[in-house]
N, C-alpha and C. Protein backbone atom coordinates (compact mmCIF):
# COMPACT_ATOMS: atom_id res chain seq x y z
N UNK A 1 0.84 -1.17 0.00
CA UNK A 1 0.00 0.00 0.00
C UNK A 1 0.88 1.23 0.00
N UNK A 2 0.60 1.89 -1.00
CA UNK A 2 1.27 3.49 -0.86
C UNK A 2 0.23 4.53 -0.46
N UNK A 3 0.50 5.05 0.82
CA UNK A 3 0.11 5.78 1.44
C UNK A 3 -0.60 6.69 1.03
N UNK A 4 0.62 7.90 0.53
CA UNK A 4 0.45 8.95 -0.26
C UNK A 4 -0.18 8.81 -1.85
N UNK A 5 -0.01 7.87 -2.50
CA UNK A 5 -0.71 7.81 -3.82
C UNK A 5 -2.36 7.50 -2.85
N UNK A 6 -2.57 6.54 -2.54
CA UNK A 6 -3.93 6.41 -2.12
C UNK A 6 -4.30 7.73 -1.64
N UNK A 7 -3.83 8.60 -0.55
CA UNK A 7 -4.48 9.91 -0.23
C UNK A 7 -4.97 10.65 -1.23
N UNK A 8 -3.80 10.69 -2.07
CA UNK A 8 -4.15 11.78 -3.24
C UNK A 8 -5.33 11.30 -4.45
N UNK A 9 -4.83 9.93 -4.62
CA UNK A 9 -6.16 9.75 -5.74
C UNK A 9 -7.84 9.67 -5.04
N UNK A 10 -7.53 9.59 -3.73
CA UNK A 10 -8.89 9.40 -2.90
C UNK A 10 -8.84 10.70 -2.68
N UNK A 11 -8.22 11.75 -2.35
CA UNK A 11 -8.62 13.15 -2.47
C UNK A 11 -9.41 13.64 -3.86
N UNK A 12 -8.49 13.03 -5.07
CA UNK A 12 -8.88 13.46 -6.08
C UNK A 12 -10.47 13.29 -6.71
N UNK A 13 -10.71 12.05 -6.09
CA UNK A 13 -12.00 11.61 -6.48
C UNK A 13 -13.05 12.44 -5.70
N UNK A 14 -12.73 11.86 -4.23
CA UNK A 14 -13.70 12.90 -3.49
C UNK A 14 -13.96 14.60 -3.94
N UNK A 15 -13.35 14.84 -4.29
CA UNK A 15 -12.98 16.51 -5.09
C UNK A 15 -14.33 16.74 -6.23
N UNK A 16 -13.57 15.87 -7.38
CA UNK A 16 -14.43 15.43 -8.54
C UNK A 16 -16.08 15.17 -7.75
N UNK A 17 -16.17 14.33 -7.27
CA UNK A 17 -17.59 13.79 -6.68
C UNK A 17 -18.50 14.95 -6.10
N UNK A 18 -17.51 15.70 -5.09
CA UNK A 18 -18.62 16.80 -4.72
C UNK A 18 -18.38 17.90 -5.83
N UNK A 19 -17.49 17.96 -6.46
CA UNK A 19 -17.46 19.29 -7.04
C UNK A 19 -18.99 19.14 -8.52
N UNK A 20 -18.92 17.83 -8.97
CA UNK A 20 -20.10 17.65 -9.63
C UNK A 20 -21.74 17.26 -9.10
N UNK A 21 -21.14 17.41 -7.13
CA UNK A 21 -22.78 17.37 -7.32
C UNK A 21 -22.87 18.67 -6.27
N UNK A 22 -22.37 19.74 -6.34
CA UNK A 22 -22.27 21.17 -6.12
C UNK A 22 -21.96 21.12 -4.98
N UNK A 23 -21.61 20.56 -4.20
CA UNK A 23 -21.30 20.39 -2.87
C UNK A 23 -19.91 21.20 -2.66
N UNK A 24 -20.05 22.36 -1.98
CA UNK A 24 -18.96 23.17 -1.17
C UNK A 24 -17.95 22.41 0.06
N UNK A 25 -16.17 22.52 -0.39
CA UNK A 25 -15.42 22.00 0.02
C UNK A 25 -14.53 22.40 0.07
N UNK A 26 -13.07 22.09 1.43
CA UNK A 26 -11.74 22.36 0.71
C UNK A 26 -10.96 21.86 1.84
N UNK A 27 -10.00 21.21 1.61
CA UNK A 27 -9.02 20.42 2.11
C UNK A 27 -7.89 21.79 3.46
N UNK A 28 -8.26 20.48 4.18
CA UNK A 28 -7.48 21.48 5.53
C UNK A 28 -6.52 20.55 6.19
N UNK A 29 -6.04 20.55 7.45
CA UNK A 29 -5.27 19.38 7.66
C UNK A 29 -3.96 19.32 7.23
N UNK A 30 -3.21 18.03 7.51
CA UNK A 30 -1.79 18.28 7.20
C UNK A 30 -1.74 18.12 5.80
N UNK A 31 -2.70 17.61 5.40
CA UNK A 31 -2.72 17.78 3.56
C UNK A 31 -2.44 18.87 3.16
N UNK A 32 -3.00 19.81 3.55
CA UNK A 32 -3.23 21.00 3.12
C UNK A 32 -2.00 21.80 3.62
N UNK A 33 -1.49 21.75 4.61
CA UNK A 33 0.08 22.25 5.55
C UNK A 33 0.81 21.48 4.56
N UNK A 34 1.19 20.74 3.75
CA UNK A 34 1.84 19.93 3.32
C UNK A 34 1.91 20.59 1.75
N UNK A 35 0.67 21.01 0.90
CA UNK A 35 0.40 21.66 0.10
C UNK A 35 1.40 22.98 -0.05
N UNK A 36 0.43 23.65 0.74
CA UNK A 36 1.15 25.10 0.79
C UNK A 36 1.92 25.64 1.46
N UNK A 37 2.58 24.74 2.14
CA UNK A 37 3.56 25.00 3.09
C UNK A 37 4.87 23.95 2.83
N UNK A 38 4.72 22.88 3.69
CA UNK A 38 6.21 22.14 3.23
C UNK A 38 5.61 20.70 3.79
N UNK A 39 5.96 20.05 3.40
CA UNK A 39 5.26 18.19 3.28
C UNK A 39 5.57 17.49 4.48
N UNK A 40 4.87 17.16 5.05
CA UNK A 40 4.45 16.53 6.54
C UNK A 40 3.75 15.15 6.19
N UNK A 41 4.30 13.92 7.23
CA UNK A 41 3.28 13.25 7.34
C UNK A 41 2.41 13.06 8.13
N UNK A 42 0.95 12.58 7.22
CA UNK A 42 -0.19 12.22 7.56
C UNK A 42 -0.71 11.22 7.10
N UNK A 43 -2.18 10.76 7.46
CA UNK A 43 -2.39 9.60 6.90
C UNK A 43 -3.98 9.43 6.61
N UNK A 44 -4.44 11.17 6.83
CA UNK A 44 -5.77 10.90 6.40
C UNK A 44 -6.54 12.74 5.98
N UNK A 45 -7.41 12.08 4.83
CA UNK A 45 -7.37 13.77 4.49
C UNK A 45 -8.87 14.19 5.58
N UNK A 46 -8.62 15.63 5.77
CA UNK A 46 -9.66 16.59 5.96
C UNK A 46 -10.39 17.23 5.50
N UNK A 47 -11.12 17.36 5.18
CA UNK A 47 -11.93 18.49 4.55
C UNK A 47 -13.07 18.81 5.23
N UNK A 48 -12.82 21.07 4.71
CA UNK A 48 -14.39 21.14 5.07
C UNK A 48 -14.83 21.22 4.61
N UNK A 49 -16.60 20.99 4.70
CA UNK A 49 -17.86 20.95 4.05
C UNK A 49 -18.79 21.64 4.13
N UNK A 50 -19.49 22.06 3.07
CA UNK A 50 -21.03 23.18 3.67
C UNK A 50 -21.91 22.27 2.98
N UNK A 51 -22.23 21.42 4.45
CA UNK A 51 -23.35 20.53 4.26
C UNK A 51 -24.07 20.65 5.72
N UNK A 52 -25.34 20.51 6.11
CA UNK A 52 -25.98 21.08 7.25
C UNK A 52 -25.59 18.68 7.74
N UNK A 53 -26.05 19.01 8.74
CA UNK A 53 -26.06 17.49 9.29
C UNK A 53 -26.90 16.73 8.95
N UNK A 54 -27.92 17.05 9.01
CA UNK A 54 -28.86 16.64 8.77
C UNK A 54 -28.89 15.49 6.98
N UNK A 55 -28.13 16.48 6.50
CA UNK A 55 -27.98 15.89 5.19
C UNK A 55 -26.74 14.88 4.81
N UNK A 56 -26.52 14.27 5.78
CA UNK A 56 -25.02 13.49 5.55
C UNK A 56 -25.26 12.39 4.86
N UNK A 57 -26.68 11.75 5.67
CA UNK A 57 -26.62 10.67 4.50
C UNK A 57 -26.63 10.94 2.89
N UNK A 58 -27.28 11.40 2.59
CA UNK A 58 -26.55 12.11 1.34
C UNK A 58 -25.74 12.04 0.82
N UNK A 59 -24.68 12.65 1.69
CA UNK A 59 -23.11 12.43 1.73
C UNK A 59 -22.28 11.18 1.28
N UNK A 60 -23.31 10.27 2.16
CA UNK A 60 -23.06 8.74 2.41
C UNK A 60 -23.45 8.20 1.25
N UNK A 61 -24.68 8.01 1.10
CA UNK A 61 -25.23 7.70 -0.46
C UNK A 61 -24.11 8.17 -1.81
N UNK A 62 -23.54 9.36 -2.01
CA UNK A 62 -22.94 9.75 -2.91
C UNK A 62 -21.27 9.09 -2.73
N UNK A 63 -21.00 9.29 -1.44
CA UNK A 63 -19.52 8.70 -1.66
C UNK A 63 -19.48 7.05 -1.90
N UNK A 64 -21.19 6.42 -2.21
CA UNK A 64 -20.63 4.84 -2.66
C UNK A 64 -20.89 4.95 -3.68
N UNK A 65 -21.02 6.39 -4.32
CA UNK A 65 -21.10 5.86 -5.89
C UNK A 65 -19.94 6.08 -6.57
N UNK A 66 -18.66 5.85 -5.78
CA UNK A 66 -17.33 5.77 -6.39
C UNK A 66 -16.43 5.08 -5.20
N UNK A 67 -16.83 4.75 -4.18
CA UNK A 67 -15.93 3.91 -3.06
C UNK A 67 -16.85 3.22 -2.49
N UNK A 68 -15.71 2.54 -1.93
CA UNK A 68 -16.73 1.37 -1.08
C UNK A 68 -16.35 2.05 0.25
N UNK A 69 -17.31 2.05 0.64
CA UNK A 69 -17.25 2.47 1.93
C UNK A 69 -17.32 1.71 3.12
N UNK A 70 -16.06 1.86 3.82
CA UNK A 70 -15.80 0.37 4.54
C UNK A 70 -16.80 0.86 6.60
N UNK A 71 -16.57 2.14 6.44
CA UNK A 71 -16.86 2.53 7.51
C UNK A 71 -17.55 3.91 7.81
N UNK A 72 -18.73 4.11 7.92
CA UNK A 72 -19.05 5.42 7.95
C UNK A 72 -19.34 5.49 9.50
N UNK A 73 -18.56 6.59 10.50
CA UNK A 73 -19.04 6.80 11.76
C UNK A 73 -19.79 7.53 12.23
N UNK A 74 -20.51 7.42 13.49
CA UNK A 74 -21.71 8.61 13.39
C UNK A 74 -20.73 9.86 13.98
N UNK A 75 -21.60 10.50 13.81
CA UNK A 75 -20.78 12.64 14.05
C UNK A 75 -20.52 12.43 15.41
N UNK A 76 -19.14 12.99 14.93
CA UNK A 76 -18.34 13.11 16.55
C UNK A 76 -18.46 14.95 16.49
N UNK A 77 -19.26 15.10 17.81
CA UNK A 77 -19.31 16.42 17.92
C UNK A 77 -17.83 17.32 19.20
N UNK A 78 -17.49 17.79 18.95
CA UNK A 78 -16.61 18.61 19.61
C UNK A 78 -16.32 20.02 19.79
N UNK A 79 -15.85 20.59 20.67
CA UNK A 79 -16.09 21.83 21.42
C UNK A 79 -16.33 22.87 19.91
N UNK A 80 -15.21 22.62 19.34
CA UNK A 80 -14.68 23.73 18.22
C UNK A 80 -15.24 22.90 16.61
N UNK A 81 -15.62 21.81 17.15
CA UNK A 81 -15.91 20.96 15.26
C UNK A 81 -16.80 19.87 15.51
N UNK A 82 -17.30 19.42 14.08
CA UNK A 82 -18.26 18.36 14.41
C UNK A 82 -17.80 17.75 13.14
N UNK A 83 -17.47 16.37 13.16
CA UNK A 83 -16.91 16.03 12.08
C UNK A 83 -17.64 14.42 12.15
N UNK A 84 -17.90 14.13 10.93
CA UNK A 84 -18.34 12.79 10.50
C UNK A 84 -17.11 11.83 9.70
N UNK A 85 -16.80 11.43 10.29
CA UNK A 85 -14.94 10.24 10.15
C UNK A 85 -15.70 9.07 8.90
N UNK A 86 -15.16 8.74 7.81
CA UNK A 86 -15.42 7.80 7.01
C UNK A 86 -13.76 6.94 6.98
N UNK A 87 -14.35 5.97 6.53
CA UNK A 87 -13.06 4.99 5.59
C UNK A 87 -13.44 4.62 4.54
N UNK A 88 -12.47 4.95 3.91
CA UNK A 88 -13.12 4.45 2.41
C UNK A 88 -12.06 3.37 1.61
N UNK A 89 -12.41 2.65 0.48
CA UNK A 89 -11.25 1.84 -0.18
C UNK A 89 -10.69 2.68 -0.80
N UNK A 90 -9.29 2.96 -0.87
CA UNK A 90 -8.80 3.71 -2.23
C UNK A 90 -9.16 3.47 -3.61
N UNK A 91 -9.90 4.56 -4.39
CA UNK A 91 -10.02 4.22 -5.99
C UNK A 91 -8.96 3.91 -6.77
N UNK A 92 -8.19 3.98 -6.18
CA UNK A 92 -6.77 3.33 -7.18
C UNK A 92 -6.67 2.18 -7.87
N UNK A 93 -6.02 1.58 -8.89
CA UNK A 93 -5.98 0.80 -10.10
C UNK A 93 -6.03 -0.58 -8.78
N UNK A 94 -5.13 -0.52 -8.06
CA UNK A 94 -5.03 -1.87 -7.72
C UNK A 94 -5.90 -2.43 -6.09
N UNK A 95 -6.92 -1.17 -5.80
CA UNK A 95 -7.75 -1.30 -4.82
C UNK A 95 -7.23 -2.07 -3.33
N UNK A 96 -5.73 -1.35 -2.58
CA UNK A 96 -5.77 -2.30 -1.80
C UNK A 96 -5.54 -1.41 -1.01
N UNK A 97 -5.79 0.55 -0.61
CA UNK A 97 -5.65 0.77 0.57
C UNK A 97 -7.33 1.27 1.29
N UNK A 98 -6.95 1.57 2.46
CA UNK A 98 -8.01 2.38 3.15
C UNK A 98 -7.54 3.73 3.26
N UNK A 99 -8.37 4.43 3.48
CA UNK A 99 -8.17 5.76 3.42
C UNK A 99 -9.31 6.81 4.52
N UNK A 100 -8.44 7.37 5.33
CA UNK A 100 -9.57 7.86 6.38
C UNK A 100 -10.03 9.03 5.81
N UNK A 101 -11.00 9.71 5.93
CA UNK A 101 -11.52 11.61 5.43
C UNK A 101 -12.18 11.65 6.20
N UNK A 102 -11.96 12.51 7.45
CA UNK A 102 -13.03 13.55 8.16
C UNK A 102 -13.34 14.34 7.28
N UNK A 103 -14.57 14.63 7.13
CA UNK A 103 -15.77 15.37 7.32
C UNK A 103 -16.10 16.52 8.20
N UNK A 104 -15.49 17.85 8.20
CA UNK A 104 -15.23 18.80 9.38
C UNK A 104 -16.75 19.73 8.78
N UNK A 105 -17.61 19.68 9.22
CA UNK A 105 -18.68 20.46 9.01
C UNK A 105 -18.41 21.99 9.07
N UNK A 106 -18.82 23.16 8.03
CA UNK A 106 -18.62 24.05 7.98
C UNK A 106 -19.67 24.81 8.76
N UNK A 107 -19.88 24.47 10.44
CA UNK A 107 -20.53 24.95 10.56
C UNK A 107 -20.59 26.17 11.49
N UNK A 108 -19.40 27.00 11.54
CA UNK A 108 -19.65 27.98 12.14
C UNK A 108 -18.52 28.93 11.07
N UNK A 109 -18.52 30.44 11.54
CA UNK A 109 -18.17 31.44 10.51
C UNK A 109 -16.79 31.14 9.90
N UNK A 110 -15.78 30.82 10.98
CA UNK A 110 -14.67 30.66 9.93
C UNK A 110 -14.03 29.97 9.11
N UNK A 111 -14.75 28.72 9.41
CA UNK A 111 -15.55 27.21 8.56
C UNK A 111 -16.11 27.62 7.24
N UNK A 112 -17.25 28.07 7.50
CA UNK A 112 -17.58 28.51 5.89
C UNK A 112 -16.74 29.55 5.23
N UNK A 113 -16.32 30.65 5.89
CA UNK A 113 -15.87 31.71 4.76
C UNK A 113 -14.35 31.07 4.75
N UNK A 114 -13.66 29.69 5.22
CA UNK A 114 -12.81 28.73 4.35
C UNK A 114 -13.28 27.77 2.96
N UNK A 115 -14.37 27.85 3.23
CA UNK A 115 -14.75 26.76 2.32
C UNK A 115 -15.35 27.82 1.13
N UNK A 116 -16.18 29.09 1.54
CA UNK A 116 -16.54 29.71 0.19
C UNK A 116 -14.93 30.56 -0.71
N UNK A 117 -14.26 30.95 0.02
CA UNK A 117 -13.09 31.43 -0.51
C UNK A 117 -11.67 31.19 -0.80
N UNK A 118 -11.69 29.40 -1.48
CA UNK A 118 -10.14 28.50 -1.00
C UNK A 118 -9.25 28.93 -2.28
N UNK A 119 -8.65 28.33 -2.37
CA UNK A 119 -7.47 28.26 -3.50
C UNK A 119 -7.71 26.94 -4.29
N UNK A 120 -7.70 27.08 -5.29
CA UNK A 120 -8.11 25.84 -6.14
C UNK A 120 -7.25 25.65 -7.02
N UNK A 121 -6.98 24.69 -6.72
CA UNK A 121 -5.98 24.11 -7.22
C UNK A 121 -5.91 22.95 -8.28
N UNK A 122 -5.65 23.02 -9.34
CA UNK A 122 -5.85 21.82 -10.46
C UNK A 122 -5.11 20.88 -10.81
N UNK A 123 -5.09 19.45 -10.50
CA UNK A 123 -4.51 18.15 -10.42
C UNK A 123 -5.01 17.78 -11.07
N UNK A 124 -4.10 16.82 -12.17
CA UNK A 124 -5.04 15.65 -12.82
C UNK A 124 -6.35 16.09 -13.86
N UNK A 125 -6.63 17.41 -14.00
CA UNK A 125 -7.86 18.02 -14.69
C UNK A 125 -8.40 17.98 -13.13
N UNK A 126 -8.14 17.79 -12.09
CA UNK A 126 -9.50 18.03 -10.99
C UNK A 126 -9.54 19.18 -10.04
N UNK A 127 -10.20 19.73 -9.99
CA UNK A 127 -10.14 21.32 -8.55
C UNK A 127 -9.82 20.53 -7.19
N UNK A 128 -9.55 20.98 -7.14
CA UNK A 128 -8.60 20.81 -5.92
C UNK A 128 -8.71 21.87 -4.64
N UNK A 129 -9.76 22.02 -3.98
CA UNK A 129 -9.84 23.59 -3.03
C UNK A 129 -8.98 23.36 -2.09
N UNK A 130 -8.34 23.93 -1.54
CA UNK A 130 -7.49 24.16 -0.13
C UNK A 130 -7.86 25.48 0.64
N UNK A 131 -7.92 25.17 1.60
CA UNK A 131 -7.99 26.71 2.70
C UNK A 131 -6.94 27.48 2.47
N UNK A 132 -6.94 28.50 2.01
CA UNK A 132 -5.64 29.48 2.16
C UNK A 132 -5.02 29.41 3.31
N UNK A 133 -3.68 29.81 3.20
CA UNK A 133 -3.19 30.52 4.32
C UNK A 133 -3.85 30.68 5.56
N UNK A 134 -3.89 31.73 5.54
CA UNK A 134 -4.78 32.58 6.52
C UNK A 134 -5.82 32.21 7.14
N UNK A 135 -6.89 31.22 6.52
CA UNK A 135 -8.08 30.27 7.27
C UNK A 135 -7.15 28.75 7.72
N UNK A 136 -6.11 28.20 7.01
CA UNK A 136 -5.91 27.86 7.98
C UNK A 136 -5.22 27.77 9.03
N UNK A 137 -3.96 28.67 9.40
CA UNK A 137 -3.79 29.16 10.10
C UNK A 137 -4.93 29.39 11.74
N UNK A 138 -5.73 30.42 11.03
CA UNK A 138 -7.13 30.35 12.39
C UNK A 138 -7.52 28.97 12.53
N UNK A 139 -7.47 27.96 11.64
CA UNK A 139 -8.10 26.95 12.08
C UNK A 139 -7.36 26.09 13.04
N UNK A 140 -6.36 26.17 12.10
CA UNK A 140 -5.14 24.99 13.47
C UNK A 140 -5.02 25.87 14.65
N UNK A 141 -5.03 26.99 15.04
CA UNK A 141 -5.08 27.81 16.16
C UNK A 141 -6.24 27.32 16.97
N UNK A 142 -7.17 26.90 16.56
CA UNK A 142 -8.36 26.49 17.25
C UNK A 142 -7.59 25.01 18.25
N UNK A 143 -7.20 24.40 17.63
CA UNK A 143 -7.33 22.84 18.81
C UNK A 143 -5.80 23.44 19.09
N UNK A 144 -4.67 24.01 18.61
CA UNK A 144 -3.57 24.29 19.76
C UNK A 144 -2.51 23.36 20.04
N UNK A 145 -2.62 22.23 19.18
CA UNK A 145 -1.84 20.89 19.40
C UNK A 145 -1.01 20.90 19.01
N UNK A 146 0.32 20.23 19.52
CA UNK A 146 2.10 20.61 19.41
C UNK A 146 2.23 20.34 17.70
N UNK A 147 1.49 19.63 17.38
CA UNK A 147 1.50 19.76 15.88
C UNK A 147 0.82 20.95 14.89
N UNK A 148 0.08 21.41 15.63
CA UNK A 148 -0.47 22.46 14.84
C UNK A 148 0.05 23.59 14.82
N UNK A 149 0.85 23.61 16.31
CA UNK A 149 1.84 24.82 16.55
C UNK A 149 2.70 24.88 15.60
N UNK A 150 3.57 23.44 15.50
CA UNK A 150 4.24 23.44 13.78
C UNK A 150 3.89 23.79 12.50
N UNK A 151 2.62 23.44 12.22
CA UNK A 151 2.08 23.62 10.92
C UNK A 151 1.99 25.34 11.00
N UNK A 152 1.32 25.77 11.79
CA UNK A 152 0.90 27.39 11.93
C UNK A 152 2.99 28.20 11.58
N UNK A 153 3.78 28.04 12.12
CA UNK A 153 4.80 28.38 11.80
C UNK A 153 5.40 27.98 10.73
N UNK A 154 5.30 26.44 10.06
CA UNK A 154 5.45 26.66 8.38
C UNK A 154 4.98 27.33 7.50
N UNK A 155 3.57 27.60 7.85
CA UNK A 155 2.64 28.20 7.34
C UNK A 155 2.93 30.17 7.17
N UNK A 156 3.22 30.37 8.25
CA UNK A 156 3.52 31.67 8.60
C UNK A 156 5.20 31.92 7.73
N UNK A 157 5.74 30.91 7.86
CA UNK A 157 6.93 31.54 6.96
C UNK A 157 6.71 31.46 5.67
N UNK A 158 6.08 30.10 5.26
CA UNK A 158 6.13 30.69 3.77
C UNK A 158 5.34 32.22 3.31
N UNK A 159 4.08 32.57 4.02
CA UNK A 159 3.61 33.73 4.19
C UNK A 159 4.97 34.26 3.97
N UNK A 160 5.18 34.73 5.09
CA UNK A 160 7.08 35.78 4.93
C UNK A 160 7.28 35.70 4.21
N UNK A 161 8.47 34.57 3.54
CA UNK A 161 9.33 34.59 2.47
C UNK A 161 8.51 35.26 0.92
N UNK A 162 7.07 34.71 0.95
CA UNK A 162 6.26 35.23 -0.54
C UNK A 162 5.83 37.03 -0.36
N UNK A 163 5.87 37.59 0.84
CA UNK A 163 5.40 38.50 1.01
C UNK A 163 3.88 38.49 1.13
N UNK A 164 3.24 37.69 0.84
CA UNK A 164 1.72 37.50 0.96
C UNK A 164 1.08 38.01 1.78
C-alpha cells in the first residue's frame, strides 16, 4: 500500500464527486500544511464541508457511488468541530488501501468563509480547493496541538518569504 498515492487519488475523487454534485469543500489538515507549506506526514485527508447534518446521508449515499465504503461513523461532535470520520477503499488501479476523510462540518463562521473562498488548485484536470493561508492558520489555532503549533509556523513563513 502506498500511502500517499492512495491519499491523493482518494482526495482526487472525493474533489471530482462533490465538485459535480455542487457540494462546497476544501481540504485542511496536514494535507493542506503539506500543500502550501512544506510536506508533513499524515495519513488521512480533511476536509471542510457546507453541508448542514442533517444531510449526511446524502453524503453517504454519494460517496458509494465511487468507493466502497468500509466505515461510515456517526458525528463526533466537539467543542470547536463536528466532524463525520469515514473509511473508504482507495479508488486506485489496484484497490488495496483504506483511506480515512473527516468530514469537518462548515458549521460555524470561519468554517464557511474557508470553504466559500479556498485556493483551487488543479490536479489531474481536478479542482482541488485548499484553505488558504490565513483560514488555515485560524483553524489549526483552534485545537492548539504541538503539531499544529508546527504547521501554523510553516505556514507563517512561507507567508514571509512570498510577502503575501
Amino acid at each position: 500500500m502506498d500511502i500517499a498515492r492512495d491519499l491523493f487519488e482518494t482526495l482526487k475523487s472525493v474533489c471530482a464527486l462533490l465538485h459535480d454534485a455542487e457540494v462546497k469543500c476544501c481540504l485542511i489538515g496536514g494535507l493542506a500544511v503539506g500543500i502550501l507549506a512544506k510536506p508533513r506526514a499524515t495519513e488521512d485527508i480533511d476536509l471542510l464541508i457546507l453541508i448542514e447534518e442533517n444531510k449526511l446521508p446524502s453524503l453517504t449515499v454519494l460517496l458509494k457511488k465511487k468507493f466502497e465504503v468500509i466505515q461510515e461513523r456517526n458525528i463526533m461532535h466537539f467543542e470547536k468541530a463536528t466532524i463525520y470520520r469515514t473509511i473508504l477503499g482507495s479508488p486506485a488501479a489496484d484497490k488495496t488501501g483504506l483511506v480515512i476523510v473527516d468530514f469537518i462540518l462548515a458549521d460555524n463562521d470561519l468554517y464557511r468563509e474557508a470553504v466559500l473562498n479556498p485556493l483551487n488548485l488543479i490536479v489531474d484536470d481536478v479542482i482541488i480547493p485548499v484553505a488558504k493561508h490565513e483560514y488555515l492558520i485560524k483553524i489549526k489555532n483552534l485545537s492548539n496541538r504541538p503539531q499544529d503549533l508546527l504547521d501554523i509556523a510553516s505556514l507563517k513563513e512561507v507567508l514571509e518569504k512570498s510577502g503575501i
